[in-house]
N, C-alpha and C. Protein backbone atom coordinates (compact mmCIF):
# COMPACT_ATOMS: atom_id res chain seq x y z
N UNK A 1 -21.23 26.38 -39.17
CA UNK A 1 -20.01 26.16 -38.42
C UNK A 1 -20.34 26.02 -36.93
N UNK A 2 -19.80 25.18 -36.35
CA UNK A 2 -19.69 24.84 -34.99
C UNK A 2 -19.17 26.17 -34.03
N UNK A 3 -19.82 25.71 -32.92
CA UNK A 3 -19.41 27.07 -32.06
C UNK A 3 -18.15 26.71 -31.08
N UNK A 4 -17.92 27.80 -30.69
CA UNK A 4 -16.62 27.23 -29.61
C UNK A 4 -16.86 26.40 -28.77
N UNK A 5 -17.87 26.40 -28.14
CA UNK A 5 -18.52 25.58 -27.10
C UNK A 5 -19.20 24.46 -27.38
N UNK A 6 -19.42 23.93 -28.44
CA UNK A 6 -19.70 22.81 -29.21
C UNK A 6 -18.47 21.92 -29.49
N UNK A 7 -17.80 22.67 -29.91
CA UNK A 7 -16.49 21.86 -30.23
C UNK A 7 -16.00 21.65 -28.95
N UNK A 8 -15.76 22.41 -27.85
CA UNK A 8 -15.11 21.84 -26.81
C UNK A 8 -15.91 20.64 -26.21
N UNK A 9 -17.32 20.79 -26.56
CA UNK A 9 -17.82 19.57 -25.79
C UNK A 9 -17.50 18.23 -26.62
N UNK A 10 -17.80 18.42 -27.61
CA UNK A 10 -17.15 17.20 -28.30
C UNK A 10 -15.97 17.26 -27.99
N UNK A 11 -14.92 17.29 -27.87
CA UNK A 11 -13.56 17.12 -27.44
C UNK A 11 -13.64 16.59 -26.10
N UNK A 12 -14.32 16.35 -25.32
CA UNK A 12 -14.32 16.52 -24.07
C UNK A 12 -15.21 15.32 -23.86
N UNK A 13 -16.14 14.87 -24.56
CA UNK A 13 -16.75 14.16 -24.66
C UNK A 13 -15.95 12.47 -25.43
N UNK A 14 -15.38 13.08 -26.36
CA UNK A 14 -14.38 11.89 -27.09
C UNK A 14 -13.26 11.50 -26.15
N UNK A 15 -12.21 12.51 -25.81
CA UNK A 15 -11.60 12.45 -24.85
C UNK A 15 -11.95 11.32 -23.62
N UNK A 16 -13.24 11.64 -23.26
CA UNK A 16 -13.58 11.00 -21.83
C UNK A 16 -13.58 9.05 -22.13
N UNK A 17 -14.68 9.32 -23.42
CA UNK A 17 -14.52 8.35 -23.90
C UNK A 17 -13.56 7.35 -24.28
N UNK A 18 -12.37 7.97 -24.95
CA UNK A 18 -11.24 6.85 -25.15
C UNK A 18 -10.71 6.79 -24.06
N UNK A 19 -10.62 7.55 -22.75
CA UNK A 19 -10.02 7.58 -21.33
C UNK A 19 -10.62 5.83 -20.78
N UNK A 20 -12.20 6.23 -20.79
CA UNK A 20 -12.85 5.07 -20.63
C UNK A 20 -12.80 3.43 -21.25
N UNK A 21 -12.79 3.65 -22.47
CA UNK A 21 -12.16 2.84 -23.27
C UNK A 21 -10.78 1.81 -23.21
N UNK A 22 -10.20 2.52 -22.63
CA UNK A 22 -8.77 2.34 -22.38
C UNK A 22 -8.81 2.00 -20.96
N UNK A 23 -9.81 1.89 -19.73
CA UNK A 23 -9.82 1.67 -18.35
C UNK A 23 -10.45 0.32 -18.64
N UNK A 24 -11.55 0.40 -19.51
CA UNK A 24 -12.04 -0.99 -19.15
C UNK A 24 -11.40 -2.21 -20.08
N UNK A 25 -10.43 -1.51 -21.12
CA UNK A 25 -9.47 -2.72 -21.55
C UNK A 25 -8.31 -3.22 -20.96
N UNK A 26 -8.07 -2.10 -20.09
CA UNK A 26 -7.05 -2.05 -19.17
C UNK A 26 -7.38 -3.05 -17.95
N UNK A 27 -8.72 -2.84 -17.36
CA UNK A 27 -9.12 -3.76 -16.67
C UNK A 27 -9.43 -5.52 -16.76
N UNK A 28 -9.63 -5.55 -17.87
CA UNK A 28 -10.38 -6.98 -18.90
C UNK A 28 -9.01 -7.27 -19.11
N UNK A 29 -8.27 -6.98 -19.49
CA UNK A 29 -6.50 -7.64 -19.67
C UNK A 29 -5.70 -8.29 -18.52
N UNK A 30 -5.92 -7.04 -17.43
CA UNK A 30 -5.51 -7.78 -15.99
C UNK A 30 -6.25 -9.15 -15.99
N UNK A 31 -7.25 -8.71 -15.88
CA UNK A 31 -8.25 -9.69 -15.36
C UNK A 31 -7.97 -11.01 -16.18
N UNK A 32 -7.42 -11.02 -17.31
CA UNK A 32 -7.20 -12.29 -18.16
C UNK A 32 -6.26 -12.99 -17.83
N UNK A 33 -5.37 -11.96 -17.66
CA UNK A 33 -3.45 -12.33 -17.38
C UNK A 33 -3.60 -12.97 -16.03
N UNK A 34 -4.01 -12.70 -15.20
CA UNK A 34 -4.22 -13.38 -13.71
C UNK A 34 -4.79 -14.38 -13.40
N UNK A 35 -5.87 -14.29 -14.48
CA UNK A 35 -6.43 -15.98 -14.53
C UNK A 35 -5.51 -16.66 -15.35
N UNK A 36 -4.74 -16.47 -16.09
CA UNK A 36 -3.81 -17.66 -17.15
C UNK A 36 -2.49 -17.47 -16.10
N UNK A 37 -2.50 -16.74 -15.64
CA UNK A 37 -0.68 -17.21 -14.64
C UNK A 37 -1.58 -18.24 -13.64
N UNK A 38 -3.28 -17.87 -13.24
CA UNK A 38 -3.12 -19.27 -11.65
C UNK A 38 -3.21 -20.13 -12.47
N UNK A 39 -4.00 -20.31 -13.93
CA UNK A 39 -4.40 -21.73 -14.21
C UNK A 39 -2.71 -22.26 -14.63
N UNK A 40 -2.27 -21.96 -15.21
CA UNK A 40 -0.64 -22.24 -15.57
C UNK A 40 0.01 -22.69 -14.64
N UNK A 41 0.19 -21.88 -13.38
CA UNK A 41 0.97 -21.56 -12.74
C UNK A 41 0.46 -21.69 -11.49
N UNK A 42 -0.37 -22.30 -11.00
CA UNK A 42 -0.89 -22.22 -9.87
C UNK A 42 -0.38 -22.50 -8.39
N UNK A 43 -0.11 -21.23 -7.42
CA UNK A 43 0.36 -21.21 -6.32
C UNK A 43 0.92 -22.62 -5.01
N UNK A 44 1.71 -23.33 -5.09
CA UNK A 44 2.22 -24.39 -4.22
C UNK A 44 1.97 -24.57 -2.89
N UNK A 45 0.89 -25.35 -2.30
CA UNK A 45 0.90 -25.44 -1.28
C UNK A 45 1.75 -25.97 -0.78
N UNK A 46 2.34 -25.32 0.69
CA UNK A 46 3.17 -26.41 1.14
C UNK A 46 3.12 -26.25 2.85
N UNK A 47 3.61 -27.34 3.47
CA UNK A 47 3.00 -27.66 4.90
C UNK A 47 3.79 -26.25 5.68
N UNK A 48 5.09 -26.07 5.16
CA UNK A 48 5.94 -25.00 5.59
C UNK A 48 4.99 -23.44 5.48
N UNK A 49 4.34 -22.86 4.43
CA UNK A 49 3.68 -22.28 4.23
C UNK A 49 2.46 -21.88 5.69
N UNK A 50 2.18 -22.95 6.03
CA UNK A 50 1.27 -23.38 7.13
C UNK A 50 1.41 -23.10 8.61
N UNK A 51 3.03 -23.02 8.69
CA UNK A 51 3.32 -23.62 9.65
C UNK A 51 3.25 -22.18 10.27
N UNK A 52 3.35 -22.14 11.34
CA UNK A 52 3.26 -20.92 12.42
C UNK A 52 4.79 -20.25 12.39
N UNK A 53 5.07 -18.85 12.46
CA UNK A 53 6.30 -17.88 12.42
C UNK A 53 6.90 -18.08 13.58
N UNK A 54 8.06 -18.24 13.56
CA UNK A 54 8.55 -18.37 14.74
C UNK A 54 8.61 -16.90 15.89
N UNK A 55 8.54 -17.09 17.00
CA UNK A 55 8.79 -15.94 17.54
C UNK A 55 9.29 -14.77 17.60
N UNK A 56 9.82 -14.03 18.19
CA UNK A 56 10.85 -13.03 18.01
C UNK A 56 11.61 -13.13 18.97
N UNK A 57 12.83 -13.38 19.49
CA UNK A 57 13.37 -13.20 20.74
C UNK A 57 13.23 -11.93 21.44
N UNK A 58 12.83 -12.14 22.62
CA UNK A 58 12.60 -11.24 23.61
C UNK A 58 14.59 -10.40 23.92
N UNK A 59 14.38 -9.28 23.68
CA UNK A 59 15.73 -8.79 24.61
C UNK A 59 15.28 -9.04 25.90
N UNK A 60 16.82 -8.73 26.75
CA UNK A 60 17.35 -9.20 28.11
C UNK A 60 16.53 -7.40 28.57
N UNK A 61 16.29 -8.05 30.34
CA UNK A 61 16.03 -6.86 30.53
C UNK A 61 17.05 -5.62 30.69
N UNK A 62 16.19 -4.33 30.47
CA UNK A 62 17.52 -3.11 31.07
C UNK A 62 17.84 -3.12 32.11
N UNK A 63 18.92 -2.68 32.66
CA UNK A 63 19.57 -2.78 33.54
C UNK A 63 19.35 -1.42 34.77
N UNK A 64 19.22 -1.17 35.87
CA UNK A 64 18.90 -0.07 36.46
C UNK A 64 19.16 1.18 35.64
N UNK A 65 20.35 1.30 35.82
CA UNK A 65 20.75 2.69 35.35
C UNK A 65 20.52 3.55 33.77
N UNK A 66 20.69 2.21 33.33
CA UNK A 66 20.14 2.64 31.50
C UNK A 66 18.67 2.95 31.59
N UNK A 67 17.79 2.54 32.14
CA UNK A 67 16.60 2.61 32.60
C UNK A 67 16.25 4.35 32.95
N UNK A 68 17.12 4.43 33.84
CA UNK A 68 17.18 5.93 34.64
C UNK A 68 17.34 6.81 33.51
N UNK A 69 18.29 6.53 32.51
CA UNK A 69 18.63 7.50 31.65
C UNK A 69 17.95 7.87 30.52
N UNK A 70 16.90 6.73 29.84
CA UNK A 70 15.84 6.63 29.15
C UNK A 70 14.76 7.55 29.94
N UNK A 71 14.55 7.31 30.78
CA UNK A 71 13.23 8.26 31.87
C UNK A 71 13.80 9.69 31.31
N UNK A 72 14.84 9.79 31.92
CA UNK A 72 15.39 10.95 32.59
C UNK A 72 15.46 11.98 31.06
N UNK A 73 15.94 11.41 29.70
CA UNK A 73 16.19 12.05 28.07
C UNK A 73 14.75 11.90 27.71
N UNK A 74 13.72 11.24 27.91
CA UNK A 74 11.95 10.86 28.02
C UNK A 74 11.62 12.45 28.56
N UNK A 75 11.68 12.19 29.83
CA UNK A 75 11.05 13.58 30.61
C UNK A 75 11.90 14.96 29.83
N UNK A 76 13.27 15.07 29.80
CA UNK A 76 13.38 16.56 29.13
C UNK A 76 13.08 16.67 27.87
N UNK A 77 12.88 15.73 27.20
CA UNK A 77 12.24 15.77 25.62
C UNK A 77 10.57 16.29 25.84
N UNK A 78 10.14 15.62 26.65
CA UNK A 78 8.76 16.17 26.87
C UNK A 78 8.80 17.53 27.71
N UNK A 79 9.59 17.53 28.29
CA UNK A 79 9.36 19.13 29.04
C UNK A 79 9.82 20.33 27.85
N UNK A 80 10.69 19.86 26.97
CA UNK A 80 11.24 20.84 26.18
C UNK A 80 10.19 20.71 25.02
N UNK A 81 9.57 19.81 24.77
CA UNK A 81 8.12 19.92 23.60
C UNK A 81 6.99 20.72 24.30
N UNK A 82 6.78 20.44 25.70
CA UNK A 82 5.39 20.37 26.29
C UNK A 82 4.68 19.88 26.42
N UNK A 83 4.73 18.57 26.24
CA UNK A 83 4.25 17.42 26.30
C UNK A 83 3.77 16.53 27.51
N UNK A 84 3.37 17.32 28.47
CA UNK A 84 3.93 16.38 29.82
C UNK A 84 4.17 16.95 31.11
C-alpha cells in the first residue's frame, strides 16, 4: 500500500499535469481562432484610419480672479496636507 506521501505526490503531480494540459490547449486554440478570423476576416485598411486625430480645443484663458482662487484653495490644501 501506498504511503500518504506518495499518494499526495501523485495527486499533485497529475493535477499539475492536466493544469498544463489544459494551458497549452488553451493556448494552441487562441492561437488558431486568430489566425482564421485575420485570414477570413482580415482588418480594412482605410485612408481615414491613417489620417492624423484631430486636435483638442484649447480652453479660453482664466480670467484674473478665478486664477487667484485656484492658487489661493492650491495653497490651503497644501498647507492643511503639508505639502508645501
Amino acid at each position: 500500500m501506498d504511503t500518504l506521501l506518495e499518494q499526495g505526490t501523485e495527486l499533485m503531480l497529475i493535477g499539475m499535469g492536466v493544469v498544463f494540459s489544459f494551458l497549452i490547449l488553451l493556448v494552441v486554440l487562441t492561437t488558431l481562432m486568430s489566425s482564421v478570423i485575420n485570414r477570413f476576416f482580415p482588418e480594412a485598411s482605410s485612408v481615414a484610419a491613417l489620417a492624423p486625430l484631430p486636435l483638442p480645443s484649447v480652453s479660453p484663458p482664466v480670467d484674473a480672479v478665478t486664477r487667484r482662487v485656484i492658487e489661493d484653495a492650491v495653497r490651503q490644501h497644501r498647507a492643511r496636507t503639508g505639502r508645501g
